[in-house]
C-alpha atoms as a PDB file:
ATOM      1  CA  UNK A   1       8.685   2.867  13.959  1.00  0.00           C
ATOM      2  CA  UNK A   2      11.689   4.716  13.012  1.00  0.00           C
ATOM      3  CA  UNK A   3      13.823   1.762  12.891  1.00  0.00           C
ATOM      4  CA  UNK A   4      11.193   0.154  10.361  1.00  0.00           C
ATOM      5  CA  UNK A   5      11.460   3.014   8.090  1.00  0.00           C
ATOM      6  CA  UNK A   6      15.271   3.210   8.174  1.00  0.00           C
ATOM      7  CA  UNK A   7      15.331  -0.331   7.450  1.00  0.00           C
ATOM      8  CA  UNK A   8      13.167   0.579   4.185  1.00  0.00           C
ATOM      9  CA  UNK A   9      15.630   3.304   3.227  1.00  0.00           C
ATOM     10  CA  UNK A  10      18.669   0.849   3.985  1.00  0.00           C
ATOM     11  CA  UNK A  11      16.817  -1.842   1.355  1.00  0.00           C
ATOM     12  CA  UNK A  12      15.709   0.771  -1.587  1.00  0.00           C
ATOM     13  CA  UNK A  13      19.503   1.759  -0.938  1.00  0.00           C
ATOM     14  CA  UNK A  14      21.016  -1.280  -1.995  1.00  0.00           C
ATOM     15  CA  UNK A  15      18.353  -2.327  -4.841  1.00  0.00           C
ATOM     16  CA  UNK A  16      18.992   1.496  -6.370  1.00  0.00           C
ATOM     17  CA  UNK A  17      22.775   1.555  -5.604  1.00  0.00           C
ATOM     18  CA  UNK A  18      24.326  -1.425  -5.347  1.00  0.00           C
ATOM     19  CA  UNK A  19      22.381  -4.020  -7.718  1.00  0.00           C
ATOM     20  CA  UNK A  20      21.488  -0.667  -9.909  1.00  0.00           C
ATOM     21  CA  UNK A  21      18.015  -1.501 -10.150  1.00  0.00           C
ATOM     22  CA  UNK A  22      16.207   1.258 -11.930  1.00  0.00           C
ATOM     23  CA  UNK A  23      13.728   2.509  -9.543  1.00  0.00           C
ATOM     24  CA  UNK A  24      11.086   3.053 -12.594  1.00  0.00           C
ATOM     25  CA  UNK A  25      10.937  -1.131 -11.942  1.00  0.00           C
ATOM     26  CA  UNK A  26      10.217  -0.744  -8.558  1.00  0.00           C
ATOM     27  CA  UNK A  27       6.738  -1.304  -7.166  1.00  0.00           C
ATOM     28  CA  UNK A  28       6.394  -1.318  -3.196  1.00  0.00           C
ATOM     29  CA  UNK A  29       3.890  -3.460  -1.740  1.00  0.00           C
ATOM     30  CA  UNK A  30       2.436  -3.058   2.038  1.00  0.00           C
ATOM     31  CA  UNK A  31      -0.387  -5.114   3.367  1.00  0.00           C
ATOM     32  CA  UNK A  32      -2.252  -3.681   6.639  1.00  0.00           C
ATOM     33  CA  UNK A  33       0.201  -2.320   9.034  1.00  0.00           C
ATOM     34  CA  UNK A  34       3.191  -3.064   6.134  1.00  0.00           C
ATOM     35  CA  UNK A  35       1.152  -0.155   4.312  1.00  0.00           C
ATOM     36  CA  UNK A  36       3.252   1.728   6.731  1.00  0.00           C
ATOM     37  CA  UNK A  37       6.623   1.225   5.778  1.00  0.00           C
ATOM     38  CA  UNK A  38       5.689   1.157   2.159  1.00  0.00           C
ATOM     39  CA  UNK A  39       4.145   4.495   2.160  1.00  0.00           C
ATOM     40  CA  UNK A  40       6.802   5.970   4.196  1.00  0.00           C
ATOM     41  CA  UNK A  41       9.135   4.499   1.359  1.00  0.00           C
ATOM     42  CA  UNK A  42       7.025   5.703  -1.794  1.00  0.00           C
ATOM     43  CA  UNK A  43       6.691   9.507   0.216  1.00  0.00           C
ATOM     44  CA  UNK A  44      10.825   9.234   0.131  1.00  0.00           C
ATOM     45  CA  UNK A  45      12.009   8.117  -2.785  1.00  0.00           C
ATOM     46  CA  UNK A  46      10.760   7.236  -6.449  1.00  0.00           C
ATOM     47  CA  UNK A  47       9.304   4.165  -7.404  1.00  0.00           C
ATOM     48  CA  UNK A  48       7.149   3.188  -9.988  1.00  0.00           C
ATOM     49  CA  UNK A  49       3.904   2.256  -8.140  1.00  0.00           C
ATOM     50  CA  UNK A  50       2.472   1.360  -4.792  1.00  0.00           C
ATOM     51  CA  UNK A  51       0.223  -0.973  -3.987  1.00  0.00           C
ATOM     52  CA  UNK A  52      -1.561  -1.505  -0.310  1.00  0.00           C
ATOM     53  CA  UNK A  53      -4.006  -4.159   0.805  1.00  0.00           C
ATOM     54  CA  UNK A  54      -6.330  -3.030   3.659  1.00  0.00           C
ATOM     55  CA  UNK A  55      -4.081  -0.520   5.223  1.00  0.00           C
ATOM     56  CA  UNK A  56      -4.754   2.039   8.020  1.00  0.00           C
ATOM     57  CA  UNK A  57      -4.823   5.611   9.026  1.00  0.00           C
ATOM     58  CA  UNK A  58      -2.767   5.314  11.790  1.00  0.00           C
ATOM     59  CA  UNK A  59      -2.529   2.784  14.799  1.00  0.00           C
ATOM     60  CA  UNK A  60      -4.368   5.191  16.873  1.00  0.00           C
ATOM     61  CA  UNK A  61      -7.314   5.543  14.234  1.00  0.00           C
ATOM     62  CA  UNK A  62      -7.218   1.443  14.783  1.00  0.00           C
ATOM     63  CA  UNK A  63      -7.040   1.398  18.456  1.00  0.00           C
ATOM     64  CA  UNK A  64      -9.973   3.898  18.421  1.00  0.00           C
ATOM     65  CA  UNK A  65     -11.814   1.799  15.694  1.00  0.00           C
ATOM     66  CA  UNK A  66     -11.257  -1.632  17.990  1.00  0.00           C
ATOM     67  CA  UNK A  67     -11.498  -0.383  21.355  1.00  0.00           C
ATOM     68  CA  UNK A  68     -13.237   2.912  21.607  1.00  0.00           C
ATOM     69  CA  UNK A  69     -12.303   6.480  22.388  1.00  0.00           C
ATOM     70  CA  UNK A  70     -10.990   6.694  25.743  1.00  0.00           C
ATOM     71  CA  UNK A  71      -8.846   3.534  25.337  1.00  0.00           C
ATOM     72  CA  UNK A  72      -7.112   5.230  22.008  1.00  0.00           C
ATOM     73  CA  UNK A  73      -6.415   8.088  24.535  1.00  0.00           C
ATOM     74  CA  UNK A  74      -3.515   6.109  25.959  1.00  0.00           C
ATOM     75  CA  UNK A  75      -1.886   5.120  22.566  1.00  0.00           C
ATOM     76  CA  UNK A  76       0.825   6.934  21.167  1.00  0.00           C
ATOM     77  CA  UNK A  77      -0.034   7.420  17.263  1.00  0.00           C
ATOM     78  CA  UNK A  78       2.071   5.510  15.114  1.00  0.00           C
ATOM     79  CA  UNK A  79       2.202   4.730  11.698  1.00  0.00           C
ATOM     80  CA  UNK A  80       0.246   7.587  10.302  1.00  0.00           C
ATOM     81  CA  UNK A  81      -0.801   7.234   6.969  1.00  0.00           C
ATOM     82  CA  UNK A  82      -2.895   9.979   6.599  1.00  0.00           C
ATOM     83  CA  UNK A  83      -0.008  11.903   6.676  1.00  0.00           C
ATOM     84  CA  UNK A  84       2.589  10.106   4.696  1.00  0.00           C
ATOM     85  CA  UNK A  85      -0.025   9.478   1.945  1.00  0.00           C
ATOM     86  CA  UNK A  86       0.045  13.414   0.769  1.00  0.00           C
ATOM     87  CA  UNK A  87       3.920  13.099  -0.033  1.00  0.00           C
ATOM     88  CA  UNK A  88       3.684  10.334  -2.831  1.00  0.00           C
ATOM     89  CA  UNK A  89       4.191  11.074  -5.835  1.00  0.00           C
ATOM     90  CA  UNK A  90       3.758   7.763  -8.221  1.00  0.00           C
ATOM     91  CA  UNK A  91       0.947   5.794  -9.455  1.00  0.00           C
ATOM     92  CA  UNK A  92      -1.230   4.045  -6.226  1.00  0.00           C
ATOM     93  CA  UNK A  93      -3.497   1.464  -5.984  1.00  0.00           C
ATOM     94  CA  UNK A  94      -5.458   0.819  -2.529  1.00  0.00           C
ATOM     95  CA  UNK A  95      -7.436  -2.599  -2.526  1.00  0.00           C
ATOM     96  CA  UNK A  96      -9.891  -3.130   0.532  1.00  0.00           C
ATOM     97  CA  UNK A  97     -12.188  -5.184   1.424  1.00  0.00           C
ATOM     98  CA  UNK A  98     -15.675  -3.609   2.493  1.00  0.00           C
ATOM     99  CA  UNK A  99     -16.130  -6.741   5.072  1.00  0.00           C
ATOM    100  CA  UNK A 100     -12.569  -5.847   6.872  1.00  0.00           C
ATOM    101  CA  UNK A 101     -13.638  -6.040  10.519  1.00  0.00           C
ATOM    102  CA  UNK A 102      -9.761  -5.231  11.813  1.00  0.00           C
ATOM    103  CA  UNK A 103      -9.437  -2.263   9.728  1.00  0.00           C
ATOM    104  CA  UNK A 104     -12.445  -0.829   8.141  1.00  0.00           C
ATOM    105  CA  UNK A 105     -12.758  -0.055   4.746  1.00  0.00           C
ATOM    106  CA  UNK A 106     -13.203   3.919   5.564  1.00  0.00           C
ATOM    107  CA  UNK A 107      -9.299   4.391   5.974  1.00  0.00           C
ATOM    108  CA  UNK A 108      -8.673   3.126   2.395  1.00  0.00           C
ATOM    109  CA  UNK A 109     -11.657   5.525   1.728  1.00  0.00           C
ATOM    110  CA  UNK A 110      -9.809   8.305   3.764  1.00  0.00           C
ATOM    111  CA  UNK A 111      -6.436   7.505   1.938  1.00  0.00           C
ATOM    112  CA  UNK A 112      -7.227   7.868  -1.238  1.00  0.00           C
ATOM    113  CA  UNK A 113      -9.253  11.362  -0.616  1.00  0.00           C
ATOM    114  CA  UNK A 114      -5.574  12.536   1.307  1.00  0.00           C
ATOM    115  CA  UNK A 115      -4.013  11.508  -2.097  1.00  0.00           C
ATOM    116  CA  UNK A 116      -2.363  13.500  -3.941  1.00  0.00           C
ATOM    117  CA  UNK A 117      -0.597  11.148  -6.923  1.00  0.00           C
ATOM    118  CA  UNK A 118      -2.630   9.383  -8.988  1.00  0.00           C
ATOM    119  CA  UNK A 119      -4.321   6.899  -7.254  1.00  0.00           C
ATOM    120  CA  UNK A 120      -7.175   3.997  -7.660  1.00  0.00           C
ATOM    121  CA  UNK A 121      -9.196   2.686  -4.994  1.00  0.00           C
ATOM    122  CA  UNK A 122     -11.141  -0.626  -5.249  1.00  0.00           C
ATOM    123  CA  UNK A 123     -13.414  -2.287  -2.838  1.00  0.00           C
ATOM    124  CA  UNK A 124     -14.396  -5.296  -3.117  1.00  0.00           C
ATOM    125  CA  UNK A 125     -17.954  -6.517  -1.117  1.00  0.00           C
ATOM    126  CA  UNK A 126     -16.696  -9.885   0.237  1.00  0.00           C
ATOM    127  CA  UNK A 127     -12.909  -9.168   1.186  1.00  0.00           C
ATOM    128  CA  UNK A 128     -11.887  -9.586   4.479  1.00  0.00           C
ATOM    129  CA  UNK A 129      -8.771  -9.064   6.080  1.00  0.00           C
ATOM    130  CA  UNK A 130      -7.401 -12.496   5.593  1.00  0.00           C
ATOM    131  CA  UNK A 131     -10.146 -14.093   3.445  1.00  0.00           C
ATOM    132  CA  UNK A 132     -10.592 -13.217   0.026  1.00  0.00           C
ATOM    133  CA  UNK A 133     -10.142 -14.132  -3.915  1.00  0.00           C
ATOM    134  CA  UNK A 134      -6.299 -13.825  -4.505  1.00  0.00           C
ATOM    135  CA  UNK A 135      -7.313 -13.930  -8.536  1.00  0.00           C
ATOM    136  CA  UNK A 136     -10.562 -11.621  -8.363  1.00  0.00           C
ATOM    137  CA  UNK A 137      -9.571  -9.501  -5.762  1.00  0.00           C
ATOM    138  CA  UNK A 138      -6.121  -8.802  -5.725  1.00  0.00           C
ATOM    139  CA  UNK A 139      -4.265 -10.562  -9.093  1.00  0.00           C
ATOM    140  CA  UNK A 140      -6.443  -8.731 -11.351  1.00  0.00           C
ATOM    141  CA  UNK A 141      -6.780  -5.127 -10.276  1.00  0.00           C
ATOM    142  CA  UNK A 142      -2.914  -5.338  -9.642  1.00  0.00           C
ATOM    143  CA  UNK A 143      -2.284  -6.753 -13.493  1.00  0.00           C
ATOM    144  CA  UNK A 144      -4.513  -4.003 -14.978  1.00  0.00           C
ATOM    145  CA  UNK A 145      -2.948  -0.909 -12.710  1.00  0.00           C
ATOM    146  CA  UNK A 146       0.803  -2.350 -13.761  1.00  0.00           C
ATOM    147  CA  UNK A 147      -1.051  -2.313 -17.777  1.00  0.00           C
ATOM    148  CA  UNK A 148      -2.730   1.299 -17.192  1.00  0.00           C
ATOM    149  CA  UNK A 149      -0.010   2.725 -15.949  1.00  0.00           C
ATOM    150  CA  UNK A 150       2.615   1.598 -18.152  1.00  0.00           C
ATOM    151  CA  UNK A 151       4.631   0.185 -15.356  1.00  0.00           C
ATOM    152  CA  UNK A 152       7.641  -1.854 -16.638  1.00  0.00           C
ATOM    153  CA  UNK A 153       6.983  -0.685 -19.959  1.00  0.00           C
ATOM    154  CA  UNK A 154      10.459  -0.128 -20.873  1.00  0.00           C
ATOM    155  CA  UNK A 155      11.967  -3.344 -19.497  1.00  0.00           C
ATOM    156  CA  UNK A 156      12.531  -6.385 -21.663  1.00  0.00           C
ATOM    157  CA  UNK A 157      12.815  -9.223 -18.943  1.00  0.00           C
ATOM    158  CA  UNK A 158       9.919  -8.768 -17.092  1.00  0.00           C
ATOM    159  CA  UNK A 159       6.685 -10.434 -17.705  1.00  0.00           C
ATOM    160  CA  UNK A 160       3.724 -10.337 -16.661  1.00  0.00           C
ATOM    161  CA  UNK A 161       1.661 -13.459 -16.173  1.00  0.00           C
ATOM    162  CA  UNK A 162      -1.022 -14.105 -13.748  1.00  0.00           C
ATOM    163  CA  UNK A 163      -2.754 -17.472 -14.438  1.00  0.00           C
ATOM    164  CA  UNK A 164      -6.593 -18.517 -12.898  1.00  0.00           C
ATOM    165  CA  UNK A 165      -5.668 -21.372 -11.912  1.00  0.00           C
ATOM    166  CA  UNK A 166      -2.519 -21.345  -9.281  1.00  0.00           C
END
């Protein structure tokens, strides 16, 4: 764990200081457990935005959700979120699918109450965690925080174009 958040550290490092990348154009992504290195990032240092995709409390919280109480006893917690989550301070977006069977939709819920940036939660019915729209569920909720929260806004090379059809 701490290895994968000094390797986060080591990357915004050389995006911020040696290709002088303003970190106002950074957004950090993190899908399931990769919501844990990118949260541990966005409590750290500044970045524009953060999105995660179906991520978790904490390992433990998963364990406990997966294999009941007494085998979550034996885990070490890792990779808590619910801590991490109260030091960052730029825009968030949480996506998570209410049919998520590995990690149920009540630790985005959880989350985004710990939050204390601004932050958007969506949930959409039919999402799993490996099946879902890439357009509906995730491409246009991500175009419209970036628009909302006027990410990029003073940059003249980027655009922004998601098509329907990919």
């Amino acid at each position: 764990e701490e290895g994968l958040y000094e390797d986060t550290l080591i990357v915004y490092d050389y995006l911020t200081d040696t290709l002088k990348m303003d970190p106002n154009n950074i957004i950090v992504f993190g899908r399931s457990i990769g919501s844990s290195p990118a949260i541990f990032l966005a409590s750290r240092k500044s970045i524009a935005g953060l999105i995660l995709v179906s991520p978790l409390l904490s390992i433990k919280t998963v364990i406990k959700d997966l294999l009941g109480n007494f085998i979550s006893f034996f885990v070490n917690d890792r990779f808590r979120n619910n801590q991490l989550i109260q030091s960052v301070k730029c825009p968030t977006l949480i996506i998570h699918g209410q049919s998520d069977a590995l990690i149920k939709h009540y630790h985005s819920n959880e989350l985004y109450n710990l939050s204390k940036s601004p932050c958007e939660l969506i949930l959409p019915e039919d999402m799993d965690h490996n099946e879902f729209d890439f357009y509906q569920d995730f491409s246009i909720p991500l175009k419209d925080f970036i628009k909302r929260n006027e990410i990029f806004l003073n940059t003249d090379t980027t655009l922004i174009d998601i098509p329907s059809k990919y």
